[in-house]
Structures are given as structure tokens and as C-alpha cells.
N, C-alpha and C. Protein backbone atom coordinates (compact mmCIF):
# COMPACT_ATOMS: atom_id res chain seq x y z
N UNK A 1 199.39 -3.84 73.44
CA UNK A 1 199.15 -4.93 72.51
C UNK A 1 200.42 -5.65 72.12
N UNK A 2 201.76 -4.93 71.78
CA UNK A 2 202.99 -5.78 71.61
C UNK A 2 204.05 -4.83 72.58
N UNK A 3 204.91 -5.24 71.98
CA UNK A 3 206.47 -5.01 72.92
C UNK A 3 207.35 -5.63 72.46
N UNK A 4 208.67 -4.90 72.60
CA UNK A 4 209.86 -5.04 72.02
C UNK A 4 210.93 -4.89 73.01
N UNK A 5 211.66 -6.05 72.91
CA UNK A 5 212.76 -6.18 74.20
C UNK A 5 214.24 -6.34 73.39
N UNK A 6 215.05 -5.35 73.25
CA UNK A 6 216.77 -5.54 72.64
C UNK A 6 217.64 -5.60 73.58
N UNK A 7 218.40 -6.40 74.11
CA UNK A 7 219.74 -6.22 74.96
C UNK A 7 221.06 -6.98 74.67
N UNK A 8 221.81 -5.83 74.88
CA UNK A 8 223.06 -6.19 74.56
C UNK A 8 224.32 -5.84 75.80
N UNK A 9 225.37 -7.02 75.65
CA UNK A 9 226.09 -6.67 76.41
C UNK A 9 227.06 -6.03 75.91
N UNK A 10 227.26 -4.47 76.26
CA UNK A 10 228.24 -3.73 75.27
C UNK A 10 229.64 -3.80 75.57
N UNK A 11 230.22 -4.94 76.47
CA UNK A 11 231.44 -5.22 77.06
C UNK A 11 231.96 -6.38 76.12
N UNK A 12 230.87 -7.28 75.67
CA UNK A 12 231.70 -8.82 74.84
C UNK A 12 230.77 -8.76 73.72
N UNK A 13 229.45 -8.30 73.67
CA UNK A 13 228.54 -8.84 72.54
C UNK A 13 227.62 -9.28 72.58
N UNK A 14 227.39 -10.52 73.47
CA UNK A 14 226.10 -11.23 73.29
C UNK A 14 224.87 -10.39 73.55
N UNK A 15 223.82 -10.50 72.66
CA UNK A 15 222.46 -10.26 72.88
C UNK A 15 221.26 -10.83 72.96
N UNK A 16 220.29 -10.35 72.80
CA UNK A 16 218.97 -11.03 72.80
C UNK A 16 217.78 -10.72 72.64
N UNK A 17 216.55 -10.83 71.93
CA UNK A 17 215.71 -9.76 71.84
C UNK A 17 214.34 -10.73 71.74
N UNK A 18 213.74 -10.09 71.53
CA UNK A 18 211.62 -10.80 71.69
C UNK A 18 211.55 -9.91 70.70
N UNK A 19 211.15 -9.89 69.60
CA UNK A 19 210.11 -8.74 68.75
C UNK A 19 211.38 -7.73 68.38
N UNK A 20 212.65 -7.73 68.78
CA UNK A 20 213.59 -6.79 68.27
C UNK A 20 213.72 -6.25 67.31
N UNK A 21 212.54 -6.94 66.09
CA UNK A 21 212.90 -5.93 64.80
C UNK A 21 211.79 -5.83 64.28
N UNK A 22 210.68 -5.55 65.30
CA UNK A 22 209.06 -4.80 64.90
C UNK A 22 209.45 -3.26 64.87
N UNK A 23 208.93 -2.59 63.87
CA UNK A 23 208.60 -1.26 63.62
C UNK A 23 207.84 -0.70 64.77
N UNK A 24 208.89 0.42 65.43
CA UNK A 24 207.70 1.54 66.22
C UNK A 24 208.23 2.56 65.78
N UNK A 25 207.05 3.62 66.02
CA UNK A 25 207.37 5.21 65.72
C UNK A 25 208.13 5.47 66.45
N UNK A 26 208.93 6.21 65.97
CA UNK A 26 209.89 6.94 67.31
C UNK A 26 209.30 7.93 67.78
N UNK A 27 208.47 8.92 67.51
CA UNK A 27 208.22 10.21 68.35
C UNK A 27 209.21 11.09 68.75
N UNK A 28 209.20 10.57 70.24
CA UNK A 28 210.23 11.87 70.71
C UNK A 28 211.86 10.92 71.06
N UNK A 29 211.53 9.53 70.77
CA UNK A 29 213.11 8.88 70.30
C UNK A 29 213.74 9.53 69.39
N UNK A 30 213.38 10.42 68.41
CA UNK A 30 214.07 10.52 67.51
C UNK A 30 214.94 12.04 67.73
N UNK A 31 214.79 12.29 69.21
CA UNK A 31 215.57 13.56 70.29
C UNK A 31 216.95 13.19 69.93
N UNK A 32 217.31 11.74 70.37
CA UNK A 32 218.42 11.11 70.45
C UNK A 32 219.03 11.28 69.00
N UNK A 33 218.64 10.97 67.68
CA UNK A 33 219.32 11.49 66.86
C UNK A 33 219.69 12.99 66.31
N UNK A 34 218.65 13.43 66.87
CA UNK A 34 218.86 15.13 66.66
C UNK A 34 220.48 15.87 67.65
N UNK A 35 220.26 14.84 69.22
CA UNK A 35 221.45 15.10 69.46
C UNK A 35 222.61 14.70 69.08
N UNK A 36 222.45 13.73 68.46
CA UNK A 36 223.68 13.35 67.64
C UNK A 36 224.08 13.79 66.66
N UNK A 37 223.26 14.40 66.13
CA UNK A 37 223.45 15.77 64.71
C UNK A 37 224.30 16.97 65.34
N UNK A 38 223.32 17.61 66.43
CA UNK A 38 224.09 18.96 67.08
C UNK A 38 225.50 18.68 67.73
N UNK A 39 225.40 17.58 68.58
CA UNK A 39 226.84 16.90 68.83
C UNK A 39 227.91 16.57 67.82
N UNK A 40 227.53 15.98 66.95
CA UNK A 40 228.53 16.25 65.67
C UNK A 40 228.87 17.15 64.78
N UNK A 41 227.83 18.13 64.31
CA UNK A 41 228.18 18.97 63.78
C UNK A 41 229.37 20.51 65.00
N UNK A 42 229.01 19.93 66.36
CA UNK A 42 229.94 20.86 67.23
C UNK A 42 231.55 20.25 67.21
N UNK A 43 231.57 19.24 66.56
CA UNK A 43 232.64 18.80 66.65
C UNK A 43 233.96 19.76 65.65
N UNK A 44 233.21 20.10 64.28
CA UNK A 44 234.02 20.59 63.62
C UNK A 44 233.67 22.40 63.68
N UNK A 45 232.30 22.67 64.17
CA UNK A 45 231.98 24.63 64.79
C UNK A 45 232.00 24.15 66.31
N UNK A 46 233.04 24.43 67.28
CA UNK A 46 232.71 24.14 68.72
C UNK A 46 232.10 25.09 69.16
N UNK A 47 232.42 26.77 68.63
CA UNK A 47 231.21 27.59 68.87
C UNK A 47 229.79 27.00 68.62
N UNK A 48 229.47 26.50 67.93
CA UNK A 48 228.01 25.52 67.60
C UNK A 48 227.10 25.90 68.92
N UNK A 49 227.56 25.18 70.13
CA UNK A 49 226.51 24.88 71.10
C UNK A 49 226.52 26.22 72.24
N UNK A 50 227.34 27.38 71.99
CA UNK A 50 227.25 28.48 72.48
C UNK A 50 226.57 29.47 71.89
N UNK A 51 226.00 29.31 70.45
CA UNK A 51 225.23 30.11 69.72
C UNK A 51 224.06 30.23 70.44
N UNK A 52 223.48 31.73 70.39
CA UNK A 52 222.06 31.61 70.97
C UNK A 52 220.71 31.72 69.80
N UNK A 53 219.74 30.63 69.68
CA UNK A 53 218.71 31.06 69.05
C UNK A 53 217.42 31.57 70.10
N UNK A 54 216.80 32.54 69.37
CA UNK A 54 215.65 32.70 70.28
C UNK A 54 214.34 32.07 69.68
N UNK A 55 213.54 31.47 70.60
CA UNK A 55 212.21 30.91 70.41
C UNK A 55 211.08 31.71 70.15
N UNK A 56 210.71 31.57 69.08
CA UNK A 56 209.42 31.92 69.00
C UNK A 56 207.76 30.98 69.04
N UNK A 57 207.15 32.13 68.78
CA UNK A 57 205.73 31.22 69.20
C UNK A 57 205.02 30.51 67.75
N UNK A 58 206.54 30.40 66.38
CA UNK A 58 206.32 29.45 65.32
C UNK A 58 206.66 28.45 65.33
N UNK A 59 206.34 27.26 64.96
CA UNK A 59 206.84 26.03 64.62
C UNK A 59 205.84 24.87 65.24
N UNK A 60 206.39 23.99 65.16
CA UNK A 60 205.24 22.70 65.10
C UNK A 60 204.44 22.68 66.07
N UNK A 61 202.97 21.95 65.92
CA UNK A 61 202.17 21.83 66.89
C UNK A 61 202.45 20.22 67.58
N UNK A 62 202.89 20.00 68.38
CA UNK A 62 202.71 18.30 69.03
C UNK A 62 201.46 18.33 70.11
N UNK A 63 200.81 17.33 69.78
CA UNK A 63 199.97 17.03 70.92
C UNK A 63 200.56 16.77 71.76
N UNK A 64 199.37 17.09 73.11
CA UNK A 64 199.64 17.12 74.40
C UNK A 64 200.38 15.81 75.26
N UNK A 65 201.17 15.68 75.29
CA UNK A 65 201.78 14.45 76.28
C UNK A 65 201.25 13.97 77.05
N UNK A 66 201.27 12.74 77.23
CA UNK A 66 200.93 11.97 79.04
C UNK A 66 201.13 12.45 79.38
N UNK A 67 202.92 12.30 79.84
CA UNK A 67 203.76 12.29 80.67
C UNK A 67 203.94 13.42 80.10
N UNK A 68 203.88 15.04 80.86
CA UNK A 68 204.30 15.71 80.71
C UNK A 68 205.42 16.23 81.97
N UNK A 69 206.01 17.20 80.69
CA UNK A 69 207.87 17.61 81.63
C UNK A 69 207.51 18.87 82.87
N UNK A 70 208.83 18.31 83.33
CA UNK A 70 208.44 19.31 84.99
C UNK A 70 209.15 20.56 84.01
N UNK A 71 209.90 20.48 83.17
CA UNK A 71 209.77 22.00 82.87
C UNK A 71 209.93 22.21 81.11
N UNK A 72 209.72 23.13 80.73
CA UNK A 72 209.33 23.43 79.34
C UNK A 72 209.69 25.02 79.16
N UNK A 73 210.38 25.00 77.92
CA UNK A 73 211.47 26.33 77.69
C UNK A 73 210.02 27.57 77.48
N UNK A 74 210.91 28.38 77.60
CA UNK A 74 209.80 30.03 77.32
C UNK A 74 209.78 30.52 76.26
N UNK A 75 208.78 30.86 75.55
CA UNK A 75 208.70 31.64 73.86
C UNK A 75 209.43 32.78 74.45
N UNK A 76 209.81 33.63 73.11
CA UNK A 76 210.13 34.87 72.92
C UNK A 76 211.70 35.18 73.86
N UNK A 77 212.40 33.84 73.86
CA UNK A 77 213.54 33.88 74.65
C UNK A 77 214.31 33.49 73.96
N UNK A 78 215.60 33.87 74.27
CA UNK A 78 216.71 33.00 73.79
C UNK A 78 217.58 31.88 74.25
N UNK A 79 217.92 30.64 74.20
CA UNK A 79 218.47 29.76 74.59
C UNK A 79 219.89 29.23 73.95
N UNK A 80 220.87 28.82 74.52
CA UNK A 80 222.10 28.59 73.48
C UNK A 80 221.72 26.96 73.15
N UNK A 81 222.43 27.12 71.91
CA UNK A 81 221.98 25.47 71.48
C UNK A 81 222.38 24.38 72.31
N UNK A 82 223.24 24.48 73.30
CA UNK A 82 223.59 23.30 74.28
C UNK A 82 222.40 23.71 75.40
N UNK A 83 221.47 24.49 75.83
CA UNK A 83 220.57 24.73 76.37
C UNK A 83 219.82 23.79 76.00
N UNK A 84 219.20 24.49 74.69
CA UNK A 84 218.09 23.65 73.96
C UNK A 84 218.18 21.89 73.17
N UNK A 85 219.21 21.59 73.35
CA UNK A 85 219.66 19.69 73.29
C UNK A 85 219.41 19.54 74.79
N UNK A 86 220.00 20.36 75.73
CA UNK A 86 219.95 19.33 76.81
C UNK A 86 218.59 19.42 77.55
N UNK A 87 218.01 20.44 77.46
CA UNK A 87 216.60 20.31 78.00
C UNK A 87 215.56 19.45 77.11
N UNK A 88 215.45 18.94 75.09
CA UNK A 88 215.17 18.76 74.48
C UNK A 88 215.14 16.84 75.03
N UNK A 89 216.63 16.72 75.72
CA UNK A 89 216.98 15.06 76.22
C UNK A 89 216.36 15.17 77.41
N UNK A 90 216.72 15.94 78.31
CA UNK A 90 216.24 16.07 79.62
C UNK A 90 214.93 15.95 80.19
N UNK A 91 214.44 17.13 79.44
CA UNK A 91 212.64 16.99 79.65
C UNK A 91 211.81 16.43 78.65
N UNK A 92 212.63 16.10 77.40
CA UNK A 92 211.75 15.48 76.43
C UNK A 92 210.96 16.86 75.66
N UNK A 93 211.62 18.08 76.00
CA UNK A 93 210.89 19.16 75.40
C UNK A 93 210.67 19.78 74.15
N UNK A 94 209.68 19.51 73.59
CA UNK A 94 209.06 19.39 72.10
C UNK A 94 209.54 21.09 71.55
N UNK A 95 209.39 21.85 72.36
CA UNK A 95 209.46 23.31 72.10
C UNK A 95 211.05 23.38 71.16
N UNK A 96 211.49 22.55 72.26
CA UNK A 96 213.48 23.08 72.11
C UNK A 96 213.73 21.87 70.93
N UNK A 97 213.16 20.85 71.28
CA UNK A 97 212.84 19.89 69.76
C UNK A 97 213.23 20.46 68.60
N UNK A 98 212.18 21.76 68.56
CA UNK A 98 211.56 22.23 67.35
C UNK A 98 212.26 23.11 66.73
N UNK A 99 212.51 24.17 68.17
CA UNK A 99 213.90 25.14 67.50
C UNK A 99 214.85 24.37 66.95
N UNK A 100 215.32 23.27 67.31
CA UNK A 100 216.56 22.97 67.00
C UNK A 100 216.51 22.11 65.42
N UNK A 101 215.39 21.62 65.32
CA UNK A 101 215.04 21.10 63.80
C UNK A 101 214.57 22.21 63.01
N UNK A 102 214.49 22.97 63.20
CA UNK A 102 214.00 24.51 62.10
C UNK A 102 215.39 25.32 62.17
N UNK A 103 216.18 24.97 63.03
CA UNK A 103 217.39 25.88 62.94
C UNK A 103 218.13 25.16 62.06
N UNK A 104 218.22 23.54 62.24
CA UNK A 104 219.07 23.31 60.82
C UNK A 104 218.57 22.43 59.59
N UNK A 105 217.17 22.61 60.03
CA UNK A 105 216.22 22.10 58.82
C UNK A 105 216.26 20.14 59.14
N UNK A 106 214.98 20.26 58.38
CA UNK A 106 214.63 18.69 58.70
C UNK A 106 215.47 17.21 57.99
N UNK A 107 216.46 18.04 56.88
CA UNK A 107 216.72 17.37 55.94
C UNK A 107 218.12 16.89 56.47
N UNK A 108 219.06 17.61 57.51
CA UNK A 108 219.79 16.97 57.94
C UNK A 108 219.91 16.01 58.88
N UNK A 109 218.46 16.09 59.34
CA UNK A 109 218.37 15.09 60.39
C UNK A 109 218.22 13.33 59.80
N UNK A 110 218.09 13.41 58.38
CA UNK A 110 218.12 11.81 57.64
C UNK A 110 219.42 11.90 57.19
N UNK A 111 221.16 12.95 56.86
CA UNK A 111 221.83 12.41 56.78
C UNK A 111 222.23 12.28 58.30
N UNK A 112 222.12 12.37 58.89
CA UNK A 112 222.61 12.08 60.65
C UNK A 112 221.95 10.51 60.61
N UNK A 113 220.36 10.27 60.24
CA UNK A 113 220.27 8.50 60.14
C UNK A 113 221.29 7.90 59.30
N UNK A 114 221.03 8.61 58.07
CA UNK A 114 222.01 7.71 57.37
C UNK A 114 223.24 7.33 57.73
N UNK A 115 224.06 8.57 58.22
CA UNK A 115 225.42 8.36 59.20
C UNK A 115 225.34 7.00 60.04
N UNK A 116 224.30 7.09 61.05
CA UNK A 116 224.01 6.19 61.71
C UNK A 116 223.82 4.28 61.57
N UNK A 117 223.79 4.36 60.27
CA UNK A 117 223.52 3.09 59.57
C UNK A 117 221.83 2.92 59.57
N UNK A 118 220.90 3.95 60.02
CA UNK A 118 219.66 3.80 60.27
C UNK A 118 219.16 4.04 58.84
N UNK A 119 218.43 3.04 57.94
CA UNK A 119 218.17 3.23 56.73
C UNK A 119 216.20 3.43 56.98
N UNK A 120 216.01 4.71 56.43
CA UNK A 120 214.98 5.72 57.08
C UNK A 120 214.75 6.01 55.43
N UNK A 121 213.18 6.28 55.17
CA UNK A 121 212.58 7.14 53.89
C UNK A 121 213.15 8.49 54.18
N UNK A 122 212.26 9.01 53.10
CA UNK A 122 212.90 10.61 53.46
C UNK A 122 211.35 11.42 54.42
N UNK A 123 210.72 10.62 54.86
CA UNK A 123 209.59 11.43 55.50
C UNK A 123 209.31 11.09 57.10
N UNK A 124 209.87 12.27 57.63
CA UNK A 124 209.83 12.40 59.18
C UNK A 124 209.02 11.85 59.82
N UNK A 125 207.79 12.02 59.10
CA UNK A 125 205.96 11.77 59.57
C UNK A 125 206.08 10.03 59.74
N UNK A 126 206.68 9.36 58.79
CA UNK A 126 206.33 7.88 59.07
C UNK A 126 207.57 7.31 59.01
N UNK A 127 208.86 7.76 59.76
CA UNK A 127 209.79 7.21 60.44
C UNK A 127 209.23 5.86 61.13
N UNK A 128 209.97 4.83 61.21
CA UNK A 128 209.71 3.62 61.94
C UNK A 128 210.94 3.25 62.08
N UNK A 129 211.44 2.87 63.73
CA UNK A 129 212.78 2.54 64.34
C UNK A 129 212.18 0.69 64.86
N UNK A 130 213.08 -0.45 64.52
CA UNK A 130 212.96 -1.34 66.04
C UNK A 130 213.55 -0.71 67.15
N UNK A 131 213.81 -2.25 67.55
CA UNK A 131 214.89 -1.80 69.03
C UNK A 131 215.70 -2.37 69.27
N UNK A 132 216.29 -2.99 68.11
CA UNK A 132 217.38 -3.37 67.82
C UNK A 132 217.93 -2.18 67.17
N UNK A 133 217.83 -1.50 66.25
CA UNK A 133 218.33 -0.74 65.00
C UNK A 133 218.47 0.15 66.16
N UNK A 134 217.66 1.28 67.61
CA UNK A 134 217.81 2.07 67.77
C UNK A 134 218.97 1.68 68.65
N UNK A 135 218.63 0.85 69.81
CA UNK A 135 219.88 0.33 70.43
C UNK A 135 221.47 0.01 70.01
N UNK A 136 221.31 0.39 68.68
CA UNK A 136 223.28 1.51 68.00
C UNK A 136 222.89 2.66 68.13
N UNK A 137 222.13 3.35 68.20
CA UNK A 137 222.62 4.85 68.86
C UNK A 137 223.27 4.60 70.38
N UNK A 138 222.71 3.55 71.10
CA UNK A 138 223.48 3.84 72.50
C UNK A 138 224.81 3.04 72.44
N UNK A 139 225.00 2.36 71.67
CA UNK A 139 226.32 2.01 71.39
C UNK A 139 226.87 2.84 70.64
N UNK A 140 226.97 3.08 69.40
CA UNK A 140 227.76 4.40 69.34
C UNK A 140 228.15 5.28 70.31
N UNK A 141 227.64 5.70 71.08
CA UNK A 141 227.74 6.61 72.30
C UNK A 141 228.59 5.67 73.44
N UNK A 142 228.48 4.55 73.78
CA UNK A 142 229.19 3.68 74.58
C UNK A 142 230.45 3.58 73.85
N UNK A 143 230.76 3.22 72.67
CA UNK A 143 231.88 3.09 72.04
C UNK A 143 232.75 4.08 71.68
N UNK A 144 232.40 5.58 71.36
CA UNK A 144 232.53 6.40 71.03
C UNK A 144 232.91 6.67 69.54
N UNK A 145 232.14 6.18 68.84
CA UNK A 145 232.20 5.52 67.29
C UNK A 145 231.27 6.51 67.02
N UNK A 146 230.80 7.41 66.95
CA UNK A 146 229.84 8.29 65.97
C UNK A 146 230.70 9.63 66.48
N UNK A 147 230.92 9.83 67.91
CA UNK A 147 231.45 11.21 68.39
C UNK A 147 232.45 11.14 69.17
N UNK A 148 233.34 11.72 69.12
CA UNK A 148 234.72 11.86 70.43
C UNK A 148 233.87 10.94 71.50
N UNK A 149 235.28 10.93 72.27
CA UNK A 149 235.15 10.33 73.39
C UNK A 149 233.94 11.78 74.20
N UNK A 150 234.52 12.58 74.29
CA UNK A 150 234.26 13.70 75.22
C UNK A 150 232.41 13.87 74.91
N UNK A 151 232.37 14.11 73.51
CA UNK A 151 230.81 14.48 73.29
C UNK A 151 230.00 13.10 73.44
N UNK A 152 230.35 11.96 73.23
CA UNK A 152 229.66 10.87 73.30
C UNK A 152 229.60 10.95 74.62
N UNK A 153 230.51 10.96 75.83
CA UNK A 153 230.02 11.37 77.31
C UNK A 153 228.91 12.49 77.76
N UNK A 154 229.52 13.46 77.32
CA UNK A 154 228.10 14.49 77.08
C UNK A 154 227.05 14.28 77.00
N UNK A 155 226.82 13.24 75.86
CA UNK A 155 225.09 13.20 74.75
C UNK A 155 224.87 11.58 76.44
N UNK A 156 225.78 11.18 76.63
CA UNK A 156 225.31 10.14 77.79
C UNK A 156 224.71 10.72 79.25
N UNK A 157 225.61 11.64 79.50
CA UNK A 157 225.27 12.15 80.52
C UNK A 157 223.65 12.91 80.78
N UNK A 158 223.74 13.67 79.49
CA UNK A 158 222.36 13.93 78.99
C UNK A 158 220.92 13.13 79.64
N UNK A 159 221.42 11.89 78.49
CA UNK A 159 220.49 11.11 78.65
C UNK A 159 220.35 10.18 79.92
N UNK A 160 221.21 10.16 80.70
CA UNK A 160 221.23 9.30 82.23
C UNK A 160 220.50 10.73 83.36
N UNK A 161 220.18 11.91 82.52
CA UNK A 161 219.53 12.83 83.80
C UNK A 161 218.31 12.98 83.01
N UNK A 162 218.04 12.47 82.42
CA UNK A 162 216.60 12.46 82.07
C UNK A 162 215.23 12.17 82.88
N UNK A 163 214.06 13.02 83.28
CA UNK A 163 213.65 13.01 84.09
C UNK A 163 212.43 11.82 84.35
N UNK A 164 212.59 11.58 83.14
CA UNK A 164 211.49 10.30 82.93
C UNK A 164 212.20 9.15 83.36
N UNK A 165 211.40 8.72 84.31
CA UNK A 165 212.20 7.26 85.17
C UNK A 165 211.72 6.03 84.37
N UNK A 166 211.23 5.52 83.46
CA UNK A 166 211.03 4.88 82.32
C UNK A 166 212.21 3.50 82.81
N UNK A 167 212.89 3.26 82.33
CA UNK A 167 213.80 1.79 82.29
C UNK A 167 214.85 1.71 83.25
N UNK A 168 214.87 3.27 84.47
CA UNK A 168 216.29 3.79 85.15
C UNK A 168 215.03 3.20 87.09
N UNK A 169 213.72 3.11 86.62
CA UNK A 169 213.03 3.06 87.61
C UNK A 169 213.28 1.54 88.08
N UNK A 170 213.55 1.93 89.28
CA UNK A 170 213.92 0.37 90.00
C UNK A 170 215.49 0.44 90.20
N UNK A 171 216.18 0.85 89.38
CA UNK A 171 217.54 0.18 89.58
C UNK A 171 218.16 1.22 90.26
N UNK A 172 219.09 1.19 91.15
CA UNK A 172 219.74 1.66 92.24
C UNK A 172 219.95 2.93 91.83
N UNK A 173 220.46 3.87 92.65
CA UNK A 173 220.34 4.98 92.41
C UNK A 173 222.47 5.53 91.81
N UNK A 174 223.10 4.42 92.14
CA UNK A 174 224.23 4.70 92.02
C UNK A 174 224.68 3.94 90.72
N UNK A 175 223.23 3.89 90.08
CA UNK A 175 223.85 3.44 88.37
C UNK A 175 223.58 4.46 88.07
N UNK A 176 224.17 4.25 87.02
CA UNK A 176 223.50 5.82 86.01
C UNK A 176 223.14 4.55 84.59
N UNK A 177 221.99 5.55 84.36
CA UNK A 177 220.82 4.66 82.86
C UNK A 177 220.81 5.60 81.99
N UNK A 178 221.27 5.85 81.16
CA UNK A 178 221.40 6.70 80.21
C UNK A 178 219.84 6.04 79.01
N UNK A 179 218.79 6.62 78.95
CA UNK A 179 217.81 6.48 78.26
C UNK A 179 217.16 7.01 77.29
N UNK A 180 216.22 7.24 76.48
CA UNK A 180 215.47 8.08 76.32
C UNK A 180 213.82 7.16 75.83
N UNK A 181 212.77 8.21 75.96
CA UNK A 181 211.16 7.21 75.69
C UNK A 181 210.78 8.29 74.71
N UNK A 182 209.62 7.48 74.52
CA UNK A 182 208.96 8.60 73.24
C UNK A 182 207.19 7.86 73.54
N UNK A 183 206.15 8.90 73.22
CA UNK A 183 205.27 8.33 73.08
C UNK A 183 204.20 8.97 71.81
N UNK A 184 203.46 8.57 71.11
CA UNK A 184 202.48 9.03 70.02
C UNK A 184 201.32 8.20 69.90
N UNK A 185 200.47 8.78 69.26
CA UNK A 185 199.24 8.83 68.93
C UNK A 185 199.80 7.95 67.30
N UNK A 186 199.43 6.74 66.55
CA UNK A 186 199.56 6.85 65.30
C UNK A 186 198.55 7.42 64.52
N UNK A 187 198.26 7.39 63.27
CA UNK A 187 197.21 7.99 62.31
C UNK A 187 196.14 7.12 62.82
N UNK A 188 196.32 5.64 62.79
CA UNK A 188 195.27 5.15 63.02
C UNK A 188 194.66 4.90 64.68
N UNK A 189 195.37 5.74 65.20
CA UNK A 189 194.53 6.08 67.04
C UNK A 189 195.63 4.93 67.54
N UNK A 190 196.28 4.15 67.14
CA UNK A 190 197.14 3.47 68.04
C UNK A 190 198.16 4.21 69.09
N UNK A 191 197.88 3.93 69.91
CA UNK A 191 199.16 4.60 71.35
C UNK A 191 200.52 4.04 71.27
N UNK A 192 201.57 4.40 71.25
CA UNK A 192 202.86 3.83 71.43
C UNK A 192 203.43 4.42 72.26
């Protein structure tokens, strides 16, 4: 029914957008700020992303995906937190999602928006991003203005092996597209 088009050239500036500052849910967009939480907070514990948590069979229920991932982490295991971000970007995996928002609670994930300049309520459930506002997370990461040079490469690299061919489909194989998609159900049955 609509669509939202943001682009920017992150070399001089100019942009351009259709609908750039309509409200969508983020869903599983909002991976990308979670890695920017675990990525920053490793900046000052670098042990951080070598810690292991183990998964259990508690925590959120997400409905079933379209597009579901070619792979999805195992209950009753343990994963180190750079495990569970990069499979969380990688496969879009709700499981490792979940550990990783119950390991440092939901409440830091709005000062990580706020960090961001992303001005967000305090309720996860009815988050609404454009695509303008989200398109500074990938500049931050291009610029290296939220994280080192080194982890902002990281959280890129991440997201350019992501398995969902979404906006990377079509274009040559010797770019690299650093991305991420999200999709939901809203309250009122709308698809995004």
C-alpha cells in the first residue's frame, strides 16, 4: 500500500527521499540498534563479546516469519555474545535477538536510541522508525561517529553478510551492501 525511499550520498551529502519520513515499525530493524548497544558497550568491557550466555527455552514469543533463516541458534546452549549479534544480523535470528535483550534488559536499548539521535517513547511494542531517521544508523557506521573505526567495520561487515538478499539483490557481487529488513504483522493485521 505505501513505501519509503531515503538515499544519501555518504561521500558529499546530497539526498533524496519519496515518503522519507512516514512511520514504519521496525520489527527486526531494530537488530541494528541492539548491535549498536553490544558494539558499544564492548568498547569500554572488550571481554563483553567473549562472554558466554546460554539459551534457554524462556523469552519472547515472535511469530512465524515469511522469510525464514537458513539457520537459527539451539536452546539449552551456550553462545558468546559476538555469536549471538552476529547470527541475530546475519540470519535475522529472533532467538539470539532475545537473549541478547534479556541479557541487558530492554531499557537500555532506548538509551542506545537516544544516543542515536532516534527520539523513540519508552515502549518497544509501538516503536515507529522512517527511513530517513533509520538511514543514521548506517551512517554512523560509515562515518564511524557512534563506534571506533574498527567496531563500526565489524557491525558493517555483519550487516553486508546478511543472508537476506533484500536491497544487495541485483547488484554485483563485488559490492558489498551492508543492510538489514524487518517484517511484522501490526495490531491492526497490516503487513510491513
Amino acid at each position: 500500500e505505501s513505501a519509503a525511499v531515503y538515499f544519501r550520498d555518504l561521500n558529499n551529502g546530497p539526498y533524496f527521499g519519496i515518503h522519507e519520513k512516514d512511520p514504519f515499525v521496525p520489527a527486526s530493524l531494530l537488530k541494528l540498534p541492539v548491535l549498536l548497544m553490544y558494539l558499544d558497550a564492548a568498547e569500554d568491557d572488550p571481554e563483553l563479546l567473549a562472554q558466554q550466555l546460554e539459551l534457554r527455552g524462556e523469552g519472547g514469543e515472535f511469530p512465524e516469519p515469511f522469510f525464514k533463516p537458513k539457520e537459527i541458534i539451539e536452546l539449552n546452549r551456550s553462545y558468546t555474545v559476538n555469536e549471538l549479534i552476529r547470527r541475530m544480523i546475519v540470519y535475522s535470528d529472533n532467538r539470539a535477538y532475545d537473549a541478547l535483550i534479556m541479557f541487558f534488559g530492554k531499557d537500555r536499548i532506548f538509551d542506545t536510541l537516544h544516543e542515536l539521535g532516534l527520539t523513540v517513547g519508552d515502549d518497544i511494542e509501538n516503536l515507529t522508525f522512517s527511513a530517513k531517521s533509520y538511514a543514521a544508523l548506517f551512517r554512523s557506521l560509515y562515518n564511524a561517529s557512534y563506534l571506533s573505526k574498527e567496531l563500526s567495520q565489524k557491525a558493517l561487515s555483519f550487516l553486508a553478510s546478511a543472508e537476506f538478499e533484500g536491497m544487495a539483490g541485483g547488484v554485483s557481487d563485488t559490492v558489498a551492501v551492508a543492510h538489514k529488513f524487518g517484517e511484522r504483522f501490526t495490531k491492526d493485521g497490516v503487513r510491513q
